[in-house]
PDB file of N, CA and C in Angstrom:
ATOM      1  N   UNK A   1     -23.404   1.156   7.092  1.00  0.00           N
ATOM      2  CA  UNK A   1     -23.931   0.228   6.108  1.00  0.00           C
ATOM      3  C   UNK A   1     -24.935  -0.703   6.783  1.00  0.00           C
ATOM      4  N   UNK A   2     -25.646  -1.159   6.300  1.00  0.00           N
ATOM      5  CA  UNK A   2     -26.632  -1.935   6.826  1.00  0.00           C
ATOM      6  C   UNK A   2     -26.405  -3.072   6.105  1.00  0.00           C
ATOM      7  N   UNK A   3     -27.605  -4.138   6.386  1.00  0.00           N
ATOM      8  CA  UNK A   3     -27.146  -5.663   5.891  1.00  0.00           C
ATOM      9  C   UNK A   3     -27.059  -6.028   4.536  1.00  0.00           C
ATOM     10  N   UNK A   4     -28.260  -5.583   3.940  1.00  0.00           N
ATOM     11  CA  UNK A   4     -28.770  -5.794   2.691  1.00  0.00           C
ATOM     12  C   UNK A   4     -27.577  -4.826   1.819  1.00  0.00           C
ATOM     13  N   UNK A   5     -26.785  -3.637   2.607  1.00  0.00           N
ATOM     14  CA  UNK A   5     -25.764  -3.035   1.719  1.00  0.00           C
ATOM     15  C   UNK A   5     -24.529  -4.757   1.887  1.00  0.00           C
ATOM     16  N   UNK A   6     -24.292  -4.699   2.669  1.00  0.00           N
ATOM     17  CA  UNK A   6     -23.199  -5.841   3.284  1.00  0.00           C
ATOM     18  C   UNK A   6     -22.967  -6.904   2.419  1.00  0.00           C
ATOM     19  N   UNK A   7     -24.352  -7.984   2.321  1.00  0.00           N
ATOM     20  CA  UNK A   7     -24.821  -8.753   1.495  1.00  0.00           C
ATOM     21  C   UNK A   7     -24.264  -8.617  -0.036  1.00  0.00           C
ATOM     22  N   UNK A   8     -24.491  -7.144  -0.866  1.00  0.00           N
ATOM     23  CA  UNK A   8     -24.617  -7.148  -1.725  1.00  0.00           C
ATOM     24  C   UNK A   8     -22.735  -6.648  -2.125  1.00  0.00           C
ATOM     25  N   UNK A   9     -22.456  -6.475  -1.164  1.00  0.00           N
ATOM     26  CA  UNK A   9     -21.064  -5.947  -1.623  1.00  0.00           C
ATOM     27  C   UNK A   9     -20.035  -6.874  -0.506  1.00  0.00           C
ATOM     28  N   UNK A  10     -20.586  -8.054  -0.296  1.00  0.00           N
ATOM     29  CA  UNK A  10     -19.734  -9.039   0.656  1.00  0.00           C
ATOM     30  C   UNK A  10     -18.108  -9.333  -0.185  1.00  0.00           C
ATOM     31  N   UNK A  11     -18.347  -9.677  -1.079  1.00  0.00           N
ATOM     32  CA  UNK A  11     -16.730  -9.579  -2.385  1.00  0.00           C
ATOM     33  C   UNK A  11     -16.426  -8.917  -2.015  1.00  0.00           C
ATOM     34  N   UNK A  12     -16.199  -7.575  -1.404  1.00  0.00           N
ATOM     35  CA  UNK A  12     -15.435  -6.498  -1.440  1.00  0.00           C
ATOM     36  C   UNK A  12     -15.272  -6.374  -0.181  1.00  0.00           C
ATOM     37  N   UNK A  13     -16.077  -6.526   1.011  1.00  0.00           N
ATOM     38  CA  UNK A  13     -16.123  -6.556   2.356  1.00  0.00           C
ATOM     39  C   UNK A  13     -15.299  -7.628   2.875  1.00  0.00           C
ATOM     40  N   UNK A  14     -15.201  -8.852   2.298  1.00  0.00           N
ATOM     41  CA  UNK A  14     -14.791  -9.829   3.145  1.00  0.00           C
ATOM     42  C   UNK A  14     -13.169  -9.745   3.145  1.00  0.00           C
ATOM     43  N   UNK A  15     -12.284  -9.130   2.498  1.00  0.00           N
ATOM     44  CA  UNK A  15     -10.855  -8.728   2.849  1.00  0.00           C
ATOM     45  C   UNK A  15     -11.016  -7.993   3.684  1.00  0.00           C
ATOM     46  N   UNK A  16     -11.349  -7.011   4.117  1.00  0.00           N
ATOM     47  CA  UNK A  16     -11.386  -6.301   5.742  1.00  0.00           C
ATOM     48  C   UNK A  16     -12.200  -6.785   6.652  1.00  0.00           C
ATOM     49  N   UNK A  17     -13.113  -7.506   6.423  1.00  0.00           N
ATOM     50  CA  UNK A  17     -13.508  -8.643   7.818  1.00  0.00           C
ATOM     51  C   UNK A  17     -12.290  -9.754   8.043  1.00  0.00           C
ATOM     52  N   UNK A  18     -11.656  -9.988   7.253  1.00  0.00           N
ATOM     53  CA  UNK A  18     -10.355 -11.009   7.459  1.00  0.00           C
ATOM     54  C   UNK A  18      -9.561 -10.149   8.212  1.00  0.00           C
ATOM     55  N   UNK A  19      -9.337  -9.027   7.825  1.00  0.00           N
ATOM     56  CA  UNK A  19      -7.809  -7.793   8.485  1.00  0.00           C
ATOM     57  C   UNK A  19      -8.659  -8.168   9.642  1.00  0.00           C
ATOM     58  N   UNK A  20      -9.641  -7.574   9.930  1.00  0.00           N
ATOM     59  CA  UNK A  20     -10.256  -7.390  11.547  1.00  0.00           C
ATOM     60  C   UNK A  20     -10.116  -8.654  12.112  1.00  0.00           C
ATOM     61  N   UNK A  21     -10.563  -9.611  11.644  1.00  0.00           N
ATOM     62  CA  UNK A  21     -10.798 -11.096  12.378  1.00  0.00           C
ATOM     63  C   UNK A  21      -9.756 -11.979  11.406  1.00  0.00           C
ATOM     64  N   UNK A  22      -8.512 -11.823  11.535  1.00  0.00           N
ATOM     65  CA  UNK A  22      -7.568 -12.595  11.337  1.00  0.00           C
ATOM     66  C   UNK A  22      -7.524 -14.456  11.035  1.00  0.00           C
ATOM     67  N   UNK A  23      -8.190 -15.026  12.451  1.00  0.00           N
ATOM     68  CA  UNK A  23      -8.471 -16.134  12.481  1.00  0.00           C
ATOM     69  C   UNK A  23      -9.093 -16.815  11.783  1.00  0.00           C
ATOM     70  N   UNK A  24     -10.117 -15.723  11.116  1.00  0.00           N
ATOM     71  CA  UNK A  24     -11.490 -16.309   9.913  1.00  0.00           C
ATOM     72  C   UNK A  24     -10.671 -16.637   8.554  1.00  0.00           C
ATOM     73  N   UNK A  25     -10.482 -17.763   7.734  1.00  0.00           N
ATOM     74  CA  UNK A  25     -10.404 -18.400   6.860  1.00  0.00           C
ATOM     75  C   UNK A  25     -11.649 -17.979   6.252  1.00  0.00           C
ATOM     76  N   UNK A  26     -10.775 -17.666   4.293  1.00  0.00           N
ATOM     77  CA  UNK A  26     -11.564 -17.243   3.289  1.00  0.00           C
ATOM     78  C   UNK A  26     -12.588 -18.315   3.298  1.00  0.00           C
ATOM     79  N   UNK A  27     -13.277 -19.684   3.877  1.00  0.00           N
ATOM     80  CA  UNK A  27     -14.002 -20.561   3.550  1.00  0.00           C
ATOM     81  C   UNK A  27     -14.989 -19.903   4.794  1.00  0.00           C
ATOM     82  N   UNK A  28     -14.628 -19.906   5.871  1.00  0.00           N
ATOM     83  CA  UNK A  28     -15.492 -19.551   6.492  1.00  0.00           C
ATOM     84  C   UNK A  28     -16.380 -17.930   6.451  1.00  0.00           C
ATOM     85  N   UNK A  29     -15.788 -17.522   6.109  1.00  0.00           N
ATOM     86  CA  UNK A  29     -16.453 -16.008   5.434  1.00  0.00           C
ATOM     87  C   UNK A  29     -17.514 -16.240   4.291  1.00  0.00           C
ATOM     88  N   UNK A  30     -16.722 -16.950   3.311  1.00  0.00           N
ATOM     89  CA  UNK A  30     -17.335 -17.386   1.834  1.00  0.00           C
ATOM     90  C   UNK A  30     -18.741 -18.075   2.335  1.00  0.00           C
ATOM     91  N   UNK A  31     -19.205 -18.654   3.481  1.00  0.00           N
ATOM     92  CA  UNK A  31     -20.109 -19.698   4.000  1.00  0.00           C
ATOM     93  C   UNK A  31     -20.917 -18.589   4.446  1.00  0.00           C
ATOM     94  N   UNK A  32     -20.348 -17.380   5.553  1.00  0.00           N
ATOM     95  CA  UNK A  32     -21.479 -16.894   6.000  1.00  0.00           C
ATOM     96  C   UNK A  32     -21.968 -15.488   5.217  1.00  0.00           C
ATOM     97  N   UNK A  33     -21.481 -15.300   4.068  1.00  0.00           N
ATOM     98  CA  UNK A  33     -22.044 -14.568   2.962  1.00  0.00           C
ATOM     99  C   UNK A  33     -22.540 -13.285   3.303  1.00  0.00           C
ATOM    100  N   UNK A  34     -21.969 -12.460   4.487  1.00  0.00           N
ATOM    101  CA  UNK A  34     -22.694 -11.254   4.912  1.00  0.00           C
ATOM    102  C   UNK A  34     -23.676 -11.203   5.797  1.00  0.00           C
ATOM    103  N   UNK A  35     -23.914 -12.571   6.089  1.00  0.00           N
ATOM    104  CA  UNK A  35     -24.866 -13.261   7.099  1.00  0.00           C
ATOM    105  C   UNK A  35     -24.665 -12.641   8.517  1.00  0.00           C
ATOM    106  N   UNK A  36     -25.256 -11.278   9.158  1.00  0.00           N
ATOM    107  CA  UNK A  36     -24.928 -11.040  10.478  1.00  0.00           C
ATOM    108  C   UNK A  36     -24.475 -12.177  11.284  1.00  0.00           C
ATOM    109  N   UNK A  37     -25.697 -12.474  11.677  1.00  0.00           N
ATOM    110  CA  UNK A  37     -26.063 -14.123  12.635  1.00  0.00           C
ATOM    111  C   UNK A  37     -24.585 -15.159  12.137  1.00  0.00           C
ATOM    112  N   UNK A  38     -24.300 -15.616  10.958  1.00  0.00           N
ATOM    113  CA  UNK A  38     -23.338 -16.330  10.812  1.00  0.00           C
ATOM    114  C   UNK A  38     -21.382 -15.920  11.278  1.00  0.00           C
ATOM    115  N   UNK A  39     -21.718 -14.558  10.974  1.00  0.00           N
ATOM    116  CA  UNK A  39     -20.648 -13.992  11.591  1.00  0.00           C
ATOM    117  C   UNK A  39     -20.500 -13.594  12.862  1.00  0.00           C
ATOM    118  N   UNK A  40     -21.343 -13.581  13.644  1.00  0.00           N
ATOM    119  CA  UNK A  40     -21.269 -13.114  15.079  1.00  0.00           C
ATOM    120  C   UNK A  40     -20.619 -14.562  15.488  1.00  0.00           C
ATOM    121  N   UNK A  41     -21.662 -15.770  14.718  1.00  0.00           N
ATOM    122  CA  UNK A  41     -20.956 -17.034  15.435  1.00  0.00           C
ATOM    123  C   UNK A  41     -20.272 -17.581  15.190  1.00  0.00           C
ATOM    124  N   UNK A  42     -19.536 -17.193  13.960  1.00  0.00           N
ATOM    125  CA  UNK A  42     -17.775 -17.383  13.718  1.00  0.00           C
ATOM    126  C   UNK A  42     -16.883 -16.940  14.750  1.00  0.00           C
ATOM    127  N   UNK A  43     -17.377 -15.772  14.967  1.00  0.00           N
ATOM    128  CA  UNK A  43     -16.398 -14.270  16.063  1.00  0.00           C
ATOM    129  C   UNK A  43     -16.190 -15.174  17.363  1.00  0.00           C
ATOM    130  N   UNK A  44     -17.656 -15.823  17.475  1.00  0.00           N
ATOM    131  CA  UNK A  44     -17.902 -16.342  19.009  1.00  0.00           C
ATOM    132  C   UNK A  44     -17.056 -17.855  18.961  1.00  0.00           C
ATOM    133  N   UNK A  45     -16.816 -18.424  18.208  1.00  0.00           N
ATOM    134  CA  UNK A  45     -16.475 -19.340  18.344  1.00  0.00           C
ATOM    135  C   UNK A  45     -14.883 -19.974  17.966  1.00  0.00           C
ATOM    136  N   UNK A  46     -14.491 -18.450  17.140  1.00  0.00           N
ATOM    137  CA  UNK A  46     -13.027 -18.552  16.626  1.00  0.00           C
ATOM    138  C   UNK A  46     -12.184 -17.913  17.872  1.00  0.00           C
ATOM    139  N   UNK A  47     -12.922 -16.268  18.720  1.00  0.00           N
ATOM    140  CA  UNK A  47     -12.392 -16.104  19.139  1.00  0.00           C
ATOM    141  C   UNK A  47     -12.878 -15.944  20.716  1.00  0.00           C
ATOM    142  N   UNK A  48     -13.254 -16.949  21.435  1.00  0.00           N
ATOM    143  CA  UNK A  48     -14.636 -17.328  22.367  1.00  0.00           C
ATOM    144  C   UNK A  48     -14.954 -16.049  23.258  1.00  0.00           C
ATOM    145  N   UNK A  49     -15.512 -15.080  22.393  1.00  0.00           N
ATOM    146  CA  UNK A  49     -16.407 -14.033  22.990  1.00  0.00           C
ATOM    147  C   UNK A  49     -17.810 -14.400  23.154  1.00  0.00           C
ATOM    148  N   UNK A  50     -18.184 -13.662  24.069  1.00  0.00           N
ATOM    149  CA  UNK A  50     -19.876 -13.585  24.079  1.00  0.00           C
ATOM    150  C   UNK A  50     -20.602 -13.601  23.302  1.00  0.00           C
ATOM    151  N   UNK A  51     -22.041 -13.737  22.712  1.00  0.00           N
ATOM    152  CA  UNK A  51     -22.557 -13.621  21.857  1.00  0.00           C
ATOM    153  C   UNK A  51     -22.594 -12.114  22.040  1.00  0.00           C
ATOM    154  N   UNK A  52     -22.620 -11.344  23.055  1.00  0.00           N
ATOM    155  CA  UNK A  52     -22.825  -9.804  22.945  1.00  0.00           C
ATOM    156  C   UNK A  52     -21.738  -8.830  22.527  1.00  0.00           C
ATOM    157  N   UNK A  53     -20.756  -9.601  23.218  1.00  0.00           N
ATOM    158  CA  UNK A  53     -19.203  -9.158  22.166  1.00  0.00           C
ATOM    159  C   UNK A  53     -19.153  -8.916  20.823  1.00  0.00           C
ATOM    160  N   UNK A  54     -19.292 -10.316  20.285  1.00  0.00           N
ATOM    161  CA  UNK A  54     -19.684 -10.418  19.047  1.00  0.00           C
ATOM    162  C   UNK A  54     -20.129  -9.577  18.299  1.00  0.00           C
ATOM    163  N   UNK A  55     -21.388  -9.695  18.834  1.00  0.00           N
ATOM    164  CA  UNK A  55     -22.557  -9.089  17.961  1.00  0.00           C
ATOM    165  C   UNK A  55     -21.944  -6.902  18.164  1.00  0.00           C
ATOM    166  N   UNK A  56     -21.539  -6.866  19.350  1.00  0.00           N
ATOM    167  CA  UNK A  56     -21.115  -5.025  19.199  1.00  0.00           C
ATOM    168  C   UNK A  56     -20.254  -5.071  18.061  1.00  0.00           C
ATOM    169  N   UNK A  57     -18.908  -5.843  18.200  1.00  0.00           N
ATOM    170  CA  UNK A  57     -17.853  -6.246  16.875  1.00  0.00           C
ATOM    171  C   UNK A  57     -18.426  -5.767  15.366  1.00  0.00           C
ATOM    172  N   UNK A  58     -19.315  -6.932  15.330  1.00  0.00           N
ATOM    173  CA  UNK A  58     -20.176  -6.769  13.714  1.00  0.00           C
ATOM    174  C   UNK A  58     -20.787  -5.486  13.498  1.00  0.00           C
ATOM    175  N   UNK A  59     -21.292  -5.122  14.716  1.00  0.00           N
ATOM    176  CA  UNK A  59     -22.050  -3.416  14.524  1.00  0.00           C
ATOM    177  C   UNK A  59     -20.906  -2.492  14.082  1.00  0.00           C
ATOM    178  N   UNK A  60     -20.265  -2.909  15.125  1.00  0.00           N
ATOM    179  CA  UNK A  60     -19.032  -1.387  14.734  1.00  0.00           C
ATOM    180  C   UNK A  60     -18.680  -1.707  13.900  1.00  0.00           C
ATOM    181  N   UNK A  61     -17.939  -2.618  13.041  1.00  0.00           N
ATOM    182  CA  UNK A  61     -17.442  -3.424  11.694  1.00  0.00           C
ATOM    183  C   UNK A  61     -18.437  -2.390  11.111  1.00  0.00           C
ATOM    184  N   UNK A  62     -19.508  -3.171  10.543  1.00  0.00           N
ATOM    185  CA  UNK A  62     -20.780  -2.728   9.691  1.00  0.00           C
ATOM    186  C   UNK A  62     -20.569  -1.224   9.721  1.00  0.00           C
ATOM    187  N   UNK A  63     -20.703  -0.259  11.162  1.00  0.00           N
ATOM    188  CA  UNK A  63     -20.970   1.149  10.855  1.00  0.00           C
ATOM    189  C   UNK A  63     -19.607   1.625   9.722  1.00  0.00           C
ATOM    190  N   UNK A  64     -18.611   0.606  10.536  1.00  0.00           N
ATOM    191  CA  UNK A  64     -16.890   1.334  10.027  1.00  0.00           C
ATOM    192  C   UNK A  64     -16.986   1.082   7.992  1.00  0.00           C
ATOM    193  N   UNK A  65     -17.550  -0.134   7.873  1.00  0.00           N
ATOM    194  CA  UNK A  65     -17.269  -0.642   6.573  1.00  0.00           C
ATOM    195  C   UNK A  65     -18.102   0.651   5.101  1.00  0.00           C
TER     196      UNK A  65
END
């Protein structure tokens, strides 16, 4: 899936970005709206990975979703 798929089907995505990233609260998801960039720096900051961590996370997420 790519972003603009992500974006448009975030309602439906954001219960399995929660399963994956546990720590993320429905407010903080609801804020970064499918937002790559906003979610890498949730990842990075909920669960203090790298920004490069991160950012592989969201890829594989994205390919898996």
């Amino acid at each position: 899936m790519n972003m603009d798929e992500i974006k448009g089907q975030w309602k439906q995505l954001k219960g399995k970005a929660q399963e994956k990233w546990g720590e993320l609260t429905d407010d903080e998801l609801d804020k970064a709206e499918g937002n790559r960039e906003q979610l890498v720096g949730l990842i990075q900051e909920k669960y203090g990975k790298t920004r490069e961590e991160a950012e592989r996370e969201v890829d594989d997420w994205m390919k898996a979703a």
